[in-house]
Protein backbone atom coordinates (compact mmCIF):
# COMPACT_ATOMS: atom_id res chain seq x y z
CA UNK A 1 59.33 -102.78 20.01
CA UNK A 2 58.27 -102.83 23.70
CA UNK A 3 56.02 -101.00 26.10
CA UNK A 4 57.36 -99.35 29.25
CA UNK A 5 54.86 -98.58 32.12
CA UNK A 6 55.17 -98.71 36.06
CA UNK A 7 53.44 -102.32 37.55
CA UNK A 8 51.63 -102.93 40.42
CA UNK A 9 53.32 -106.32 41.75
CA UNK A 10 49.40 -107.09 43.74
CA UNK A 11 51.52 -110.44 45.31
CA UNK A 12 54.04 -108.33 47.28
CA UNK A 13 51.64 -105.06 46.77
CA UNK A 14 55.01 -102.86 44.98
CA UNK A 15 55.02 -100.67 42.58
CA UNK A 16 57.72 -101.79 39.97
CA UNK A 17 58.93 -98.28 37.77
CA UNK A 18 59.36 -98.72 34.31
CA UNK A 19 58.81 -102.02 33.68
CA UNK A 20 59.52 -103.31 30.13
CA UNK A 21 56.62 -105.47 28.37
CA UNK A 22 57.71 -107.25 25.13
CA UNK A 23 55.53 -109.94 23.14
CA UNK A 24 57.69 -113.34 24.27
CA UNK A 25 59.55 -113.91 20.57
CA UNK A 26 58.52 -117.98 20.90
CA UNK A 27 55.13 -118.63 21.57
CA UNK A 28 54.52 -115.28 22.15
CA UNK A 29 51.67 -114.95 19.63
CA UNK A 30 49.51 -117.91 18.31
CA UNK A 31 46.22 -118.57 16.54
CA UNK A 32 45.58 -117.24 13.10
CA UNK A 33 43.52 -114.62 11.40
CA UNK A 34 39.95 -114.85 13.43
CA UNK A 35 42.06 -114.56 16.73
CA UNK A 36 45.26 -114.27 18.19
CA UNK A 37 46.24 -114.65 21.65
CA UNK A 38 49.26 -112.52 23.31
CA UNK A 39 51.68 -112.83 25.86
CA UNK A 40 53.11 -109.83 27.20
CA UNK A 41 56.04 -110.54 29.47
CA UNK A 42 57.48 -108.33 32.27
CA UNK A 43 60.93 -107.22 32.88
CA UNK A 44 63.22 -105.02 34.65
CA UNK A 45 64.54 -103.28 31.27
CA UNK A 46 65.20 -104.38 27.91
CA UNK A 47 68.88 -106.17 28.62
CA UNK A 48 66.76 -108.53 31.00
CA UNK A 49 64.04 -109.04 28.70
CA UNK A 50 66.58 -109.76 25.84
CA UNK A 51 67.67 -113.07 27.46
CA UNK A 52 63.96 -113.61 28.73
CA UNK A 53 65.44 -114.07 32.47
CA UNK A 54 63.67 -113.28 35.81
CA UNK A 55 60.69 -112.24 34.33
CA UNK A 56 58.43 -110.69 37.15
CA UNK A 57 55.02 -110.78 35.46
CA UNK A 58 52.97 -111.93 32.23
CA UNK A 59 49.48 -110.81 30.73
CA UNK A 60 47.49 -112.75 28.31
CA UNK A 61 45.06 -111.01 25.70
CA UNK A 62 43.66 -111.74 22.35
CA UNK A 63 42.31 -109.43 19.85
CA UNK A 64 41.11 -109.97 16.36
CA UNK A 65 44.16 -108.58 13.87
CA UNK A 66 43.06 -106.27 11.17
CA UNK A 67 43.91 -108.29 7.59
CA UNK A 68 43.34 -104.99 5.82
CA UNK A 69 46.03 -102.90 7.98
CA UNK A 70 49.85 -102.29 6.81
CA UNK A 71 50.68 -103.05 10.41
CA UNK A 72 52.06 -106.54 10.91
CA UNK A 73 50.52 -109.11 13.88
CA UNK A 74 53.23 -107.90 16.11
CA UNK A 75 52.21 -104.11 16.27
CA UNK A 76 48.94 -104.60 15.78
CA UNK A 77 49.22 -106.72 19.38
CA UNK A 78 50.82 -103.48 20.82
CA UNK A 79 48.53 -101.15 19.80
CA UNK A 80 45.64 -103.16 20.70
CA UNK A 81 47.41 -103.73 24.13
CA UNK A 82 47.84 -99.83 24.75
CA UNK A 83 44.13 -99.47 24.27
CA UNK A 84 43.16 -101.52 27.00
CA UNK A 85 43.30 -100.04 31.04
CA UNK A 86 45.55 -102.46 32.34
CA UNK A 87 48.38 -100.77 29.77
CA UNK A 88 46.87 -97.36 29.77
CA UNK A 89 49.51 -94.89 29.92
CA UNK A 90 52.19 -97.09 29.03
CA UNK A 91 54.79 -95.82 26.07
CA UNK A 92 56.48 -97.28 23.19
CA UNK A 93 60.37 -98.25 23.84
């Protein structure tokens, strides 16, 4: 599971289309059941992001996981993310 969304690069001020955010697989979520913290790291597509090369951005968030919900950590971090503005309008790839 990933998000897809255009960026705003604000160091070079581009627009990047389609850029594909995936939860780092090491390291990409830590802490325990009070509060995780999540890296979200930015590719060109999915092939790029599978080797974790030339990433062009990261965002850090935490959220407090629901114990209760079927959803594992992992989408809980996604849907969380998707609820925030900075990933508002982004879709599910």
């Amino acid at each position: 599971m990933a998000l897809q969304m255009n960026y705003y690069q604000p160091e070079f001020e581009i627009i990047i289309y389609n850029c594909y955010w995936k939860i780092e697989s090491e390291n990409g979520i830590q802490g325990g059941k009070t509060k995780l913290r999540v890296r979200f790291s930015c590719y060109k597509n999915k092939s790029i992001a599978d080797i974790s090369q030339n990433e062009y951005s990261h965002v850090e968030l935490e959220f407090v996981p629901d114990l209760n919900s079927a959803d594992n950590f992992i989408k809980q971090a996604y849907l969380y993310a998707k609820t925030l503005p900075f990933f508002s309008g982004a879709v599910d790839v």
